[in-house]
Every structure is written in structure tokens, then in C-alpha cells.
C-alpha atoms as a PDB file:
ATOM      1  CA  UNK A   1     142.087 -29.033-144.247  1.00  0.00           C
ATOM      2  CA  UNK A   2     140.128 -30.041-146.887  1.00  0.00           C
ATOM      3  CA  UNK A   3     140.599 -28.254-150.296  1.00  0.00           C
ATOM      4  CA  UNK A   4     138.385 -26.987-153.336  1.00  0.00           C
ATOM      5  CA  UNK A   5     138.158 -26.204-156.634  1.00  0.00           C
ATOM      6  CA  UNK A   6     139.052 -22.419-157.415  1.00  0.00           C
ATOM      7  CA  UNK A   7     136.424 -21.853-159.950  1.00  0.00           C
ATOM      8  CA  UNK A   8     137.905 -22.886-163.127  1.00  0.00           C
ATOM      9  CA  UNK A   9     141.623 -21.436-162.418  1.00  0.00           C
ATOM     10  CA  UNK A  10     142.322 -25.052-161.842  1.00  0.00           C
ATOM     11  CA  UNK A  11     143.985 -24.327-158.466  1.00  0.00           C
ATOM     12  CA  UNK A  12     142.774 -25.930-155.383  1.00  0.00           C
ATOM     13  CA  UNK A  13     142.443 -23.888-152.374  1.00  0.00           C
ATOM     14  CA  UNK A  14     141.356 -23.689-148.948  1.00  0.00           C
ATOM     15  CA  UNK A  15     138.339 -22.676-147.691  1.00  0.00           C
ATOM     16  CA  UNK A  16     140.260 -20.995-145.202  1.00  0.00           C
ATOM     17  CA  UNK A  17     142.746 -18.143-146.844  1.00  0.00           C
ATOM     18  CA  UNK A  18     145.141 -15.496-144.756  1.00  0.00           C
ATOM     19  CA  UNK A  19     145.072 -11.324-145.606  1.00  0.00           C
ATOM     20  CA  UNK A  20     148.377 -10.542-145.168  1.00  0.00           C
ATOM     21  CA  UNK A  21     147.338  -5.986-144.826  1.00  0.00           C
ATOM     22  CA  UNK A  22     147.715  -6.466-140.889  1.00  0.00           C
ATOM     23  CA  UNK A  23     150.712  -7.739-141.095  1.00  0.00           C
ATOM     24  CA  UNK A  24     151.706  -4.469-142.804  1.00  0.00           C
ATOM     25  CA  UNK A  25     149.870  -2.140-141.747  1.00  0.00           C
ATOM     26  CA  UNK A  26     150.555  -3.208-138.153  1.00  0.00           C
ATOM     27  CA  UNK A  27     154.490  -3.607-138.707  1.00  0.00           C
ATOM     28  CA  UNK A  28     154.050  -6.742-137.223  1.00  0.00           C
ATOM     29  CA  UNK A  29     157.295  -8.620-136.806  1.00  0.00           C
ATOM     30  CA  UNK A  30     158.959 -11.335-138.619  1.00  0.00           C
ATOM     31  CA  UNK A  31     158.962 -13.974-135.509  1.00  0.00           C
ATOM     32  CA  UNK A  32     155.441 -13.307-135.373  1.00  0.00           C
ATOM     33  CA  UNK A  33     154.679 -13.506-138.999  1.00  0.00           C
ATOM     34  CA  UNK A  34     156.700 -16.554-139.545  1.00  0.00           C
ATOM     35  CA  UNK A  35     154.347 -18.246-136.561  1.00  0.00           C
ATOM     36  CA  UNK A  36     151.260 -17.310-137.874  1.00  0.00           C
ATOM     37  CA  UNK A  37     152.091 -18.287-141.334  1.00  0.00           C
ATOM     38  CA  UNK A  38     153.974 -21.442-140.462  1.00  0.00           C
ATOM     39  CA  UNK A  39     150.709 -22.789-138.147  1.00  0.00           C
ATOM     40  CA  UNK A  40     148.140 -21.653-140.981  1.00  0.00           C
ATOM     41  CA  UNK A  41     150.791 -23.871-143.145  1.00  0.00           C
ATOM     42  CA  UNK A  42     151.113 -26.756-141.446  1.00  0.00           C
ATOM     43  CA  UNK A  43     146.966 -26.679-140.764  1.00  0.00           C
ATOM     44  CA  UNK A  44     146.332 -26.983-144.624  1.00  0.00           C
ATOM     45  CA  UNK A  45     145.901 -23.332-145.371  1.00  0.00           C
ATOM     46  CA  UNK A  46     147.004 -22.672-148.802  1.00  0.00           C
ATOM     47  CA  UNK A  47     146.015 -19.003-150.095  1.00  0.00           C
ATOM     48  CA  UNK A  48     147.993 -16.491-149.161  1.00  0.00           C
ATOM     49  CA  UNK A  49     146.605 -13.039-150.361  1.00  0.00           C
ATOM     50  CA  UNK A  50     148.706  -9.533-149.964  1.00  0.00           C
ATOM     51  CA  UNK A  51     149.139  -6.508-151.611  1.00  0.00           C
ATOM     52  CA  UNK A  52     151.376  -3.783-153.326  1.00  0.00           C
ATOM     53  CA  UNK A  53     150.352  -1.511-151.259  1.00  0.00           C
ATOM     54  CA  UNK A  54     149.974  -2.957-147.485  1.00  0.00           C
ATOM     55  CA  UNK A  55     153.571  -2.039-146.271  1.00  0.00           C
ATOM     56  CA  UNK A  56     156.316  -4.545-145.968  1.00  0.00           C
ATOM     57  CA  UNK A  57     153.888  -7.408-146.130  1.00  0.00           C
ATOM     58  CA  UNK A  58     155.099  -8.897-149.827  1.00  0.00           C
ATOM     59  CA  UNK A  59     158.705  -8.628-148.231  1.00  0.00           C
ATOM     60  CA  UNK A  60     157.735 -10.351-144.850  1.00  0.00           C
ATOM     61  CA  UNK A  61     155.736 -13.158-146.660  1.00  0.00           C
ATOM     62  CA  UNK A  62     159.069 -13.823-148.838  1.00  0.00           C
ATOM     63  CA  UNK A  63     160.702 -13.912-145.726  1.00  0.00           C
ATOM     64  CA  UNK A  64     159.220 -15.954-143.538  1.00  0.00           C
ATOM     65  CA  UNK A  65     157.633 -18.544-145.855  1.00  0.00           C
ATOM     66  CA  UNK A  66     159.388 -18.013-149.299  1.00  0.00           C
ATOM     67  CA  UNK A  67     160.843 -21.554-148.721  1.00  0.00           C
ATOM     68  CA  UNK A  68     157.616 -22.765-148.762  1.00  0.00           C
ATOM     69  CA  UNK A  69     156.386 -21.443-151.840  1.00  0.00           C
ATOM     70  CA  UNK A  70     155.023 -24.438-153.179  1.00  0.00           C
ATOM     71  CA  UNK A  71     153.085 -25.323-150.766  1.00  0.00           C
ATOM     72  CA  UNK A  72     150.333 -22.096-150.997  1.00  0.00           C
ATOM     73  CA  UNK A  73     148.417 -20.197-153.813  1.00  0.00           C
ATOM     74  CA  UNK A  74     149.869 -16.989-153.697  1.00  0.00           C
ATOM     75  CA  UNK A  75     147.538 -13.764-154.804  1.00  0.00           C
ATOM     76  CA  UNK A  76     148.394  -9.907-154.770  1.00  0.00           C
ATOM     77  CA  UNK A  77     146.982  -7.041-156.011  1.00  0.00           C
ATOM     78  CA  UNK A  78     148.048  -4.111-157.664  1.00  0.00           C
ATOM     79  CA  UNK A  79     147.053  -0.656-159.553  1.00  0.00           C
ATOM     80  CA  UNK A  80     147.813   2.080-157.416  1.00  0.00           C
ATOM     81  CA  UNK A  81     150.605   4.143-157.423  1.00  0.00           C
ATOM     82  CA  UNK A  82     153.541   3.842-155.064  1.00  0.00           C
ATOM     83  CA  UNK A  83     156.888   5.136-153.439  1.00  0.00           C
ATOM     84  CA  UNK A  84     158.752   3.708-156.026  1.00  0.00           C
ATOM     85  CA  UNK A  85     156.083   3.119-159.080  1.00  0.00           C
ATOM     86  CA  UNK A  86     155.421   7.022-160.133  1.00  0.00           C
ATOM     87  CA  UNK A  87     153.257   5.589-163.127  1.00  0.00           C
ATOM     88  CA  UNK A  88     149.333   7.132-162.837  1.00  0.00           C
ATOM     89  CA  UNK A  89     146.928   4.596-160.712  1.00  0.00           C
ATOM     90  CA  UNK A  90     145.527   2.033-163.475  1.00  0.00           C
ATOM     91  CA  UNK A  91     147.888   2.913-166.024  1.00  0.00           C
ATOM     92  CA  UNK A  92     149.165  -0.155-167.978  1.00  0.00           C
ATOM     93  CA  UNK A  93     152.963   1.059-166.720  1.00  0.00           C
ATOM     94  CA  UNK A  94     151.643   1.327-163.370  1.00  0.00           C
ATOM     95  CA  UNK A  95     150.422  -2.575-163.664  1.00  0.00           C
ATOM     96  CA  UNK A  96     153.109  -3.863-165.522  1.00  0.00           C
ATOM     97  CA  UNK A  97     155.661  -2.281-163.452  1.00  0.00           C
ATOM     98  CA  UNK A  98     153.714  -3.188-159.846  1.00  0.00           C
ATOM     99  CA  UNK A  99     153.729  -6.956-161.123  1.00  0.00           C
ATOM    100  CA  UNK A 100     157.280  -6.952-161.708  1.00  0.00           C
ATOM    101  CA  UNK A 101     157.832  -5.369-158.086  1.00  0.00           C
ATOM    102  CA  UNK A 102     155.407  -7.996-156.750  1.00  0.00           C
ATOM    103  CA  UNK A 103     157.753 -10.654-158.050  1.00  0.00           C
ATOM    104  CA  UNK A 104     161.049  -9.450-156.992  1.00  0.00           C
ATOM    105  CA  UNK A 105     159.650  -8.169-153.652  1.00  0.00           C
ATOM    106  CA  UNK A 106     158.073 -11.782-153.094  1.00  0.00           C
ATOM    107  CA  UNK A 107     161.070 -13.935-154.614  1.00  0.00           C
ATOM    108  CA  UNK A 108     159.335 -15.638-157.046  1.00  0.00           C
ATOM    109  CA  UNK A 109     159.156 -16.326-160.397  1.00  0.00           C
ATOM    110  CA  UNK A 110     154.939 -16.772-160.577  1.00  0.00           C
ATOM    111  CA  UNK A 111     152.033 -15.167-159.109  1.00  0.00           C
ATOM    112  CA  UNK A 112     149.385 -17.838-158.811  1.00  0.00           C
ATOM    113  CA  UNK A 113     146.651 -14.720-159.213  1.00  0.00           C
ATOM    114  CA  UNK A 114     147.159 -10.884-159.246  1.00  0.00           C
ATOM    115  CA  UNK A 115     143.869  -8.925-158.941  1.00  0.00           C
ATOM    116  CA  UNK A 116     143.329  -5.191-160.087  1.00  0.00           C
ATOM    117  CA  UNK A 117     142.770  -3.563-156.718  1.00  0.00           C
ATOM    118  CA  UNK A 118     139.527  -1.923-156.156  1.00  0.00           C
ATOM    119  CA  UNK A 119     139.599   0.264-159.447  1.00  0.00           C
ATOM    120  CA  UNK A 120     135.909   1.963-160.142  1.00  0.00           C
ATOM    121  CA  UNK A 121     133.997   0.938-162.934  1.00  0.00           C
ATOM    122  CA  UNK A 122     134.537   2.940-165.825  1.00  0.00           C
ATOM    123  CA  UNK A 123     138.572   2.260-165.136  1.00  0.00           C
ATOM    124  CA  UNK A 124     137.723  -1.308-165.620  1.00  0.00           C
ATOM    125  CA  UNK A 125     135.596  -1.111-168.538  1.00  0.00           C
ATOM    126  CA  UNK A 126     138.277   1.331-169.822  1.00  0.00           C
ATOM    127  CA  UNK A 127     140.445  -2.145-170.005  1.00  0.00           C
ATOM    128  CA  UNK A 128     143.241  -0.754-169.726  1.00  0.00           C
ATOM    129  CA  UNK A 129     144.708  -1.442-166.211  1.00  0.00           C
ATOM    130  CA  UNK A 130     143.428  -5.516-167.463  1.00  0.00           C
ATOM    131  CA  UNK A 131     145.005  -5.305-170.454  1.00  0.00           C
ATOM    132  CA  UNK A 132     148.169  -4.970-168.888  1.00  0.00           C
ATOM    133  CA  UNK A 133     146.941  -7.932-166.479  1.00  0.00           C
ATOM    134  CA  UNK A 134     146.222 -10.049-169.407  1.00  0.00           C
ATOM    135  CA  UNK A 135     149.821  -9.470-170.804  1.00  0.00           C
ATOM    136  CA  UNK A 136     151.537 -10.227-167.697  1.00  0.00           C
ATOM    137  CA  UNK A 137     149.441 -13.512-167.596  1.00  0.00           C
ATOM    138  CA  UNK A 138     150.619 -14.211-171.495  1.00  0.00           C
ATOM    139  CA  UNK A 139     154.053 -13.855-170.833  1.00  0.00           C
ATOM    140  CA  UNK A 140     153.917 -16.372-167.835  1.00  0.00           C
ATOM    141  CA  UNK A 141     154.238 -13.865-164.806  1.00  0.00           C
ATOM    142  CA  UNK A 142     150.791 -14.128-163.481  1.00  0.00           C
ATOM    143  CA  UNK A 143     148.989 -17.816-164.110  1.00  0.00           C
ATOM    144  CA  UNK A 144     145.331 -15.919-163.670  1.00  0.00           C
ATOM    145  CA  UNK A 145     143.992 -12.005-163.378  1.00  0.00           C
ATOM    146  CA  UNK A 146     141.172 -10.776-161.469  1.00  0.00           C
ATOM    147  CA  UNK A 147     139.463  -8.202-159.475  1.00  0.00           C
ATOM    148  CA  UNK A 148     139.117  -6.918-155.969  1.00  0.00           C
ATOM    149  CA  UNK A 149     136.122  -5.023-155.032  1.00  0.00           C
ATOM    150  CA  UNK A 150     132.186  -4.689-154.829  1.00  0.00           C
ATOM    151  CA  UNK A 151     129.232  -3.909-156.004  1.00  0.00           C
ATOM    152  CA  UNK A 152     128.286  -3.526-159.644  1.00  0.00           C
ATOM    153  CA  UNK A 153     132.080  -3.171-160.277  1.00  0.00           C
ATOM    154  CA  UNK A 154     132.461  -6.499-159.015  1.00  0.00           C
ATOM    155  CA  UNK A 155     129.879  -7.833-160.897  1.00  0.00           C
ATOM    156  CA  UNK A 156     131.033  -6.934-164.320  1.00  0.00           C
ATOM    157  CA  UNK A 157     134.701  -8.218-163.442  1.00  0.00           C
ATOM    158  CA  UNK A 158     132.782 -11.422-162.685  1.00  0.00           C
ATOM    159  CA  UNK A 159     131.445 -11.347-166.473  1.00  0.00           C
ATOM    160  CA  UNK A 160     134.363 -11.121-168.152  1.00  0.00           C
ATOM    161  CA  UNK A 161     136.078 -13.583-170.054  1.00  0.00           C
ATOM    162  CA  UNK A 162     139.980 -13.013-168.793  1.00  0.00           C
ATOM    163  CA  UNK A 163     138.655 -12.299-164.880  1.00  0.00           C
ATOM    164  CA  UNK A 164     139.105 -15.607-162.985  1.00  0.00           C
ATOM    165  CA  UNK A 165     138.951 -13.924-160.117  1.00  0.00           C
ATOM    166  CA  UNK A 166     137.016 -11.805-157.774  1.00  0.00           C
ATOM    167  CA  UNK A 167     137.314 -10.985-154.177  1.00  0.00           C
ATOM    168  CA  UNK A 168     134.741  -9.427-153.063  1.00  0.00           C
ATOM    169  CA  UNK A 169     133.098  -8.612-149.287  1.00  0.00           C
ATOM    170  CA  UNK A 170     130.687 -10.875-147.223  1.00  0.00           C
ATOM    171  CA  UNK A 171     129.691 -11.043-144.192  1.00  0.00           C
ATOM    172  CA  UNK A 172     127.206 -11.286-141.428  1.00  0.00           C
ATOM    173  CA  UNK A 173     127.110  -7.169-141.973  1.00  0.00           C
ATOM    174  CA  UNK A 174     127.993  -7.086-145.601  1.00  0.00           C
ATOM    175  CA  UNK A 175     125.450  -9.037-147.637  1.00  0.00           C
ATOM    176  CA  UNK A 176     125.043  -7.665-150.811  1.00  0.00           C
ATOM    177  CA  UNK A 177     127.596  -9.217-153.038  1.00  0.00           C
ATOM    178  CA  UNK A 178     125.714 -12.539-151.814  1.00  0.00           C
ATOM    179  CA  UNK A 179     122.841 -11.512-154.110  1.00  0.00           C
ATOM    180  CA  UNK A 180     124.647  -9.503-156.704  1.00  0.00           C
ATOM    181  CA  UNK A 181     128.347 -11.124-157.376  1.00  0.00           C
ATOM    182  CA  UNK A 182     128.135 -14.201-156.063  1.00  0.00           C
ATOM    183  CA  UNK A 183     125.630 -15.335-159.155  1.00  0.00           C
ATOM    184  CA  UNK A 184     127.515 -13.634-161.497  1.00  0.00           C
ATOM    185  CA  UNK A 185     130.877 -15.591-160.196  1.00  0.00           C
ATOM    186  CA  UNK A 186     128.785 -18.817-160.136  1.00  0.00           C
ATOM    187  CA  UNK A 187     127.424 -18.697-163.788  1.00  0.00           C
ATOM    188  CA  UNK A 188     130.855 -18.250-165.010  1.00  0.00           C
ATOM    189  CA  UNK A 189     133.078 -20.287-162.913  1.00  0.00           C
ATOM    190  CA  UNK A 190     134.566 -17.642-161.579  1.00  0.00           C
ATOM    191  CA  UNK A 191     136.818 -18.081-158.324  1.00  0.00           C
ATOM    192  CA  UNK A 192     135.811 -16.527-155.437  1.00  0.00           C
ATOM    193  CA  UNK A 193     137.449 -14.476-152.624  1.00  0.00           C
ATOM    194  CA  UNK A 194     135.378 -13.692-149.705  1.00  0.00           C
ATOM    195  CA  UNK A 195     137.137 -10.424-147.751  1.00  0.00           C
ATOM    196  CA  UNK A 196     136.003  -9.357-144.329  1.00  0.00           C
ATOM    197  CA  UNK A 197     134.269 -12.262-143.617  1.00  0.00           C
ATOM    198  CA  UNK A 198     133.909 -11.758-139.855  1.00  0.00           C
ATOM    199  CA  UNK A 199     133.122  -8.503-140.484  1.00  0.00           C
ATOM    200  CA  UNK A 200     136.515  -6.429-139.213  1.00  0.00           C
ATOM    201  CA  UNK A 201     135.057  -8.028-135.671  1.00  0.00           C
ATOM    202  CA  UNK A 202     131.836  -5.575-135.590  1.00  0.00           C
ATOM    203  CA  UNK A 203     130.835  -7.018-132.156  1.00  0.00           C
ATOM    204  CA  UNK A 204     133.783  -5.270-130.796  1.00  0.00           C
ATOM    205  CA  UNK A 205     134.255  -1.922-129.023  1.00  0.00           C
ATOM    206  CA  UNK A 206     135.179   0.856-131.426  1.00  0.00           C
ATOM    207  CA  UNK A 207     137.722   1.696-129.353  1.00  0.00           C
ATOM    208  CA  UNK A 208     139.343  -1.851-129.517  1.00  0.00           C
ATOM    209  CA  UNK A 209     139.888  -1.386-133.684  1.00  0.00           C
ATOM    210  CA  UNK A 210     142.894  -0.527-134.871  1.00  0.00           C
ATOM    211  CA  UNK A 211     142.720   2.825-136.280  1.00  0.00           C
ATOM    212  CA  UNK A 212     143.183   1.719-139.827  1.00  0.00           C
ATOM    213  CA  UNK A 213     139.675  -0.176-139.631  1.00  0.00           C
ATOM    214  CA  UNK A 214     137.911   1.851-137.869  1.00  0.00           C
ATOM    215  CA  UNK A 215     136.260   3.319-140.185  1.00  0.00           C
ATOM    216  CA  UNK A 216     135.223  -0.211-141.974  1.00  0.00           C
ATOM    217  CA  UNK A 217     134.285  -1.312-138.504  1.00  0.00           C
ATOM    218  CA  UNK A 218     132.287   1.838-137.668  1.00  0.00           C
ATOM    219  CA  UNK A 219     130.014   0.519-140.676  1.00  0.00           C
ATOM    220  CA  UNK A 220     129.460  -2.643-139.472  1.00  0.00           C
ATOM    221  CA  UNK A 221     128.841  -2.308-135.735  1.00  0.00           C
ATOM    222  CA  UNK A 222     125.783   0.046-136.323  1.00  0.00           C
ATOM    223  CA  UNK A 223     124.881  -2.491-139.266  1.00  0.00           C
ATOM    224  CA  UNK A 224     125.260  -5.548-136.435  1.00  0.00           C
ATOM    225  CA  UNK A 225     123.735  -3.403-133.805  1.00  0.00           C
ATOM    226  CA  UNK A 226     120.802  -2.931-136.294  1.00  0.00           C
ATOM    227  CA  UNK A 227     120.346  -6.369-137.085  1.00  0.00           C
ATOM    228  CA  UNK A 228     119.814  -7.773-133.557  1.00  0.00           C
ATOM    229  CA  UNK A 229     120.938 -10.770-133.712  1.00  0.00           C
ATOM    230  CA  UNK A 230     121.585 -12.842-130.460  1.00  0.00           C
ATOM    231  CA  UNK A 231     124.447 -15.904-131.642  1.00  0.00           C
ATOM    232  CA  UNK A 232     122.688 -17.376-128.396  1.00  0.00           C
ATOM    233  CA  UNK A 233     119.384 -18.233-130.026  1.00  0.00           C
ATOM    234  CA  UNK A 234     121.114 -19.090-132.860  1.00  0.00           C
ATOM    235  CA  UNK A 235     122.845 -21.927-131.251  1.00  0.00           C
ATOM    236  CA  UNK A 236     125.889 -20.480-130.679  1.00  0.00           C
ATOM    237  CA  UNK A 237     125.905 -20.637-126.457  1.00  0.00           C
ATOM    238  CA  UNK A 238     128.919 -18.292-124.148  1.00  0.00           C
ATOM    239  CA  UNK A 239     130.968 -15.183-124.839  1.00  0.00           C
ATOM    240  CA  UNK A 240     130.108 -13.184-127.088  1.00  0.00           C
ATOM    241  CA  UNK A 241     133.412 -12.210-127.997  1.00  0.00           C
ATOM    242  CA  UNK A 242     134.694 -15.998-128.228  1.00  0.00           C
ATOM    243  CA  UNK A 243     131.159 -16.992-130.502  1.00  0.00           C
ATOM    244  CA  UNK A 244     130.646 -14.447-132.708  1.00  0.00           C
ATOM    245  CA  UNK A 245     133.712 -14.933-134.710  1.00  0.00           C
ATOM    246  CA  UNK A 246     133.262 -18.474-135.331  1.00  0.00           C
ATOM    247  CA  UNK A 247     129.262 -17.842-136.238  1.00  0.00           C
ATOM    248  CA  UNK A 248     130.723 -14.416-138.649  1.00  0.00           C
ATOM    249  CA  UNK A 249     132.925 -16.876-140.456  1.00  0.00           C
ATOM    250  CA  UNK A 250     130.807 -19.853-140.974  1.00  0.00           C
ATOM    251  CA  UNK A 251     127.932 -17.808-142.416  1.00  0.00           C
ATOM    252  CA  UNK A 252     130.362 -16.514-145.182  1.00  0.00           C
ATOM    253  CA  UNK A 253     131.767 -19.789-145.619  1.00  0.00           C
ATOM    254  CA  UNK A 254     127.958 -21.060-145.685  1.00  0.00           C
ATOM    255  CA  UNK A 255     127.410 -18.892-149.344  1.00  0.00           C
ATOM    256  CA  UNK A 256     127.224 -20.814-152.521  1.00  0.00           C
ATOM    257  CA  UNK A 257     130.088 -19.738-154.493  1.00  0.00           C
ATOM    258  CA  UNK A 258     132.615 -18.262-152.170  1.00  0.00           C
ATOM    259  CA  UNK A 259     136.065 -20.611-152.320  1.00  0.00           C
ATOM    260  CA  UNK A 260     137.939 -19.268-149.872  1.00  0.00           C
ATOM    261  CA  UNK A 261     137.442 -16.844-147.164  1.00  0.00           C
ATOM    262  CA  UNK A 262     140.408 -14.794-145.599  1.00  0.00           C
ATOM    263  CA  UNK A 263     141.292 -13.516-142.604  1.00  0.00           C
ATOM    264  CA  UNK A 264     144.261 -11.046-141.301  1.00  0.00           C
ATOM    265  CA  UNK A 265     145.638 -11.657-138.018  1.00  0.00           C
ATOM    266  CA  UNK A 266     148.632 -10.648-136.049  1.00  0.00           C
ATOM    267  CA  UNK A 267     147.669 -13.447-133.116  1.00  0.00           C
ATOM    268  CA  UNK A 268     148.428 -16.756-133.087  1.00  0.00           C
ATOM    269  CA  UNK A 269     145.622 -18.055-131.153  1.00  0.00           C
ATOM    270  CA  UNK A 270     143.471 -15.770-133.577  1.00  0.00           C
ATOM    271  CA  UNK A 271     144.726 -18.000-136.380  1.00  0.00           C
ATOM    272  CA  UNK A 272     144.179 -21.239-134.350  1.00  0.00           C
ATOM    273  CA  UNK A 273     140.717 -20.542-134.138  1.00  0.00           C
ATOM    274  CA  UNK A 274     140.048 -19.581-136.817  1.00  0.00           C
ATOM    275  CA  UNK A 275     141.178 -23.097-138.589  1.00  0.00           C
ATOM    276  CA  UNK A 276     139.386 -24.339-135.966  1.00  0.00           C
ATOM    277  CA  UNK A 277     136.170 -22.606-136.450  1.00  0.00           C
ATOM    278  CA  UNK A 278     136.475 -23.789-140.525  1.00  0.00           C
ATOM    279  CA  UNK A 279     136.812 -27.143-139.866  1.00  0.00           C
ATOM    280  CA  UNK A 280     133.215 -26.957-138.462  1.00  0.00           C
ATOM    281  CA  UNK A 281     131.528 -26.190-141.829  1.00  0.00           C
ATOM    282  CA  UNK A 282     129.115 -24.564-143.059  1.00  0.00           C
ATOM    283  CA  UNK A 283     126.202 -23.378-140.773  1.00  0.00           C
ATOM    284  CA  UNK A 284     123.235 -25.355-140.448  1.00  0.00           C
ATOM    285  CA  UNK A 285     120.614 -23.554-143.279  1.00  0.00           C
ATOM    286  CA  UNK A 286     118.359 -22.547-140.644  1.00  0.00           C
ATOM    287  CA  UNK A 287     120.837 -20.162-138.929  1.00  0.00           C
ATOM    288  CA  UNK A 288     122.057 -18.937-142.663  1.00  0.00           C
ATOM    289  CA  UNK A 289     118.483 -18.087-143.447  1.00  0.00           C
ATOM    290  CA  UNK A 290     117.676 -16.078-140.207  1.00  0.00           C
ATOM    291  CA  UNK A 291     121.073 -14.125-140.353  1.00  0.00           C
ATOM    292  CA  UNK A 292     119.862 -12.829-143.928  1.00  0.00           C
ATOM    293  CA  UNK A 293     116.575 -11.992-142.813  1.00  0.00           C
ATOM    294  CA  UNK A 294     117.745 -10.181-140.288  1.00  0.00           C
ATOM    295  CA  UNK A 295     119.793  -8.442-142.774  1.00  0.00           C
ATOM    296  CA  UNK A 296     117.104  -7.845-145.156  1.00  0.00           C
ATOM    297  CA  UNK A 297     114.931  -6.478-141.943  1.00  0.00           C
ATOM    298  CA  UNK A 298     117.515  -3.652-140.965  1.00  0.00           C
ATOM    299  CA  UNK A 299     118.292  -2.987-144.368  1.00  0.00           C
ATOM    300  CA  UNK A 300     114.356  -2.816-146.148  1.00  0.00           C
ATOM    301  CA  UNK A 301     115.122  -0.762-149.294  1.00  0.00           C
ATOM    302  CA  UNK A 302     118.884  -2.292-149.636  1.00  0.00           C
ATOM    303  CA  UNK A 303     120.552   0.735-149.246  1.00  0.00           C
ATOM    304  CA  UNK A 304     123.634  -1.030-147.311  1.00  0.00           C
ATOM    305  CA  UNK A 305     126.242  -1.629-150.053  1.00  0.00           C
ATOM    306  CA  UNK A 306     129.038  -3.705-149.999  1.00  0.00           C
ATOM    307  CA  UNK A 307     131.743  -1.684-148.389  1.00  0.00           C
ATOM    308  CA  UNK A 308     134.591  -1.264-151.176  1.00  0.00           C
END
């Protein structure tokens, strides 16, 4: 898989990235996780992005593909409190602590990028939580700091000198950061992560979610279902179920300024396609530009937020 610049981080990446949270949240286990992981390898995937908080997943990555640690960008994120860091959310402690954690939990001696983890805005322009980001990066723990999350939050991480980057949501159903981070992140080189970029499978059943996203999902499917689109007149011909995620995460991979886009999966043959359906490229800009009218016609006074 072919590989591209990561803003000005200096790392190459794929456009193609794996979430490890259902791994986690799931308790998915470590046959399985070594499978996925190894296939997404071995395809030229090369971001890897977990969490302090998603449950075991920092321990299963270690685990399963710690040997191959050179071989992927590794990104976490931290800020919150936990089980076993009692330090206030956003506290300097609480980052400085959660990085060390990160390290030792994920037997390494680097994290390629550690992004504060969907803090509000006046934490971030409070500067402390980054601060203690910045530090970690100055003593050689973290080689770049960034931010998770949306909106105008999202857009002033993008701004910032020390943020190199920001991961952000787009999708067929989540369209705002398109307009509002994405030229932030391009006019300073920022690198960027694009999160739920099939859209937590909107074209789904409710009752198929896991009950973790449902409430993501929930958002989406009535966005979707408002939006009308038909992947059949958009050139995308057979089962819904098979086309729509291939047409979800082209369109995100179609926006100028998104690096890499990733995707959590418990399924093999979810993963598969997934490479599969990346290696296609970007959509043709007819199709891009009907999906965001669409958006724009369900959505006239651009009340639909990115979901955080």
C-alpha cells in the first residue's frame, strides 16, 4: 500500500490506519487480534491508533504485534482519568503519568504520536493538559502531540504551533470538519486523522450495532436516511451492505487533507476489504460532489456537527 506524507511530522503513513477501541471494548481475543493486525501488516498498513482508555487494547497490541514495532506508526491518546491514574482529567499529572502507562503497557520506548483525547475547548486553551504533551515530546517519550476531536475545538488544535496532529471525524454522515478543520490542518501542515470514516456503518440496522456505538450510529442512520442517497446511481451497483462501506470510505479518503483514515474491526474479512476498498482510490469528483450536496440538502442551516 502506497504511503504518504503525515503533514510535516515527517512520518509516512498509510492512507489506510486501524482503531484499535473494538478490540477493547469488544474483549476481542488475542488469536483474533494478532490476525487482524498481522494481515493489515503484511498489506502495508502502518498506523496503528489506540487509547488509554479502550480496555486491554494497548496490552493486546503489545502482544500480538510488539515484535513488529518498527514496522507501524504507533498513536494513543490520553487525558482522562483511570483505574490506576487517580490524577483529575487534563491535569498535567494525569498526562504525564497516562504517557508513561502508555509506554510500559505498549512495550516501548517511543510513541510515534500521543493526542489529548477529546478535551473541550477552554481545557485546551487552558494549555495545560499540552503542556504536559509538549514535555513528554522534549524528553523523547512522544516524537509528536496532537488532538482528538471536532468542531471548533479541533480547529484551534489545528492552529497551534506544537499540535501536529488532529484526528478528527468524516464521513459520508459527518461532514463538517471537511469545511472547518480540514483547512485549518491544510494551511499548517498539520497531519490528519480521519475517525469514523464509514460512518460506525449507518446503513445498518440499529439493532445490528454494538451497544457501545449505538448511540454514534443512531446519529448517523437518521443523518444517512436524510440524505437519500442511492450508492446505485452513484456507480456503486449490488448489496447494499457489501457497497456502502467501500463508497463511506473512499469519500473520506477522497478529502483534501485527510492522511490516513482508520477503521476498528474485530473481522478479518472486514479488514480485507477494507485494504481492498483503499487500494481503489479516491472517488471519482463527481460522486464526491453529489455526496456533499446531499449533505448540505438534509442539513440547510448546518446544524449537524461533527459528532465528538
Amino acid at each position: 500500500m502506497k504511503k504518504v506524507a503525515f503533514g510535516r511530522t515527517q512520518l509516512q503513513v498509510s492512507p489506510l490506519g486501524f482503531g484499535a477501541a473494538p478490540i477493547g471494548f469488544l474483549d476481542t481475543d488475542r488469536q483474533r487480534v494478532a490476525r487482524i493486525l498481522d494481515l493489515l501488516l503484511d498489506s502495508g498498513v502502518n498506523l496503528i491508533d489506540t487509547a488509554a482508555n479502550y480496555p486491554g487494547a494497548e496490552e493486546a497490541i503489545a502482544a500480538t504485534v510488539g515484535h513488529r514495532r518498527n514496522e507501524f506508526v504507533l498513536v494513543s491518546k490520553c487525558g482522562h482519568t483511570l483505574n490506576d491514574v487517580k490524577d483529575p482529567s487534563w491535569s498535567a499529572a494525569n498526562v504525564m503519568k497516562t504517557v508513561d502507562r502508555s509506554l510500559r503497557l505498549l512495550k516501548t520506548d517511543r510513541l510515534d504520536v500521543m493526542l489529548l483525547h477529546s478535551c473541550d475547548l477552554p481545557t485546551l486553551r487552558k494549555g495545560e493538559a499540552l503542556g504536559a504533551l509538549v514535555k513528554a515530546r522534549d524528553a523523547g517519550k512522544v516524537r509528536h502531540v496532537g488532538y482528538s476531536g471536532d468542531n471548533e475545538a479541533a480547529e484551534y488544535a489545528a492552529s497551534l504551533p506544537d499540535v501536529a496532529v488532529v484526528q478528527t471525524s468524516i464521513s459520508v454522515a459527518d461532514q463538517a470538519n471537511i469545511d472547518r478543520v480540514l483547512p485549518a490542518a491544510r494551511k499548517n501542515n498539520v497531519g490528519v486523522m480521519a475517525k469514523r470514516p464509514i460512518a460506525n456503518a449507518a446503513w445498518k440496522d440499529l439493532g445490528e450495532q454494538p451497544g457501545m456505538y449505538k448511540s454514534y450510529a443512531a446519529t448517523y442512520t437518521e443523518r444517512l436516511a436524510k440524505m437519500r442517497l442511492d450508492p446505485t446511481a452513484l456507480g456503486f451497483a449490488g448489496d447494499p451492505q457489501q457497497v456502502w462501506p467501500e463508497l463511506a470510505l473512499r469519500f473520506t479518503l477522497s478529502q483534501s487533507g485527510v492522511h490516513t483514515a482508520i477503521i476498528g474491526t474485530t473481522n478479518p474479512e472486514n479488514a480485507r476489504a477494507n485494504i481492498d476498498a483503499t487500494e481503489k482510490g479516491p472517488l471519482p469528483p463527481g460522486v464526491v460532489k453529489t455526496v456533499r450536496e446531499a449533505f448540505k440538502a438534509a442539513d440547510p442551516k448546518g446544524t449537524w456537527a461533527g459528532q465528538t
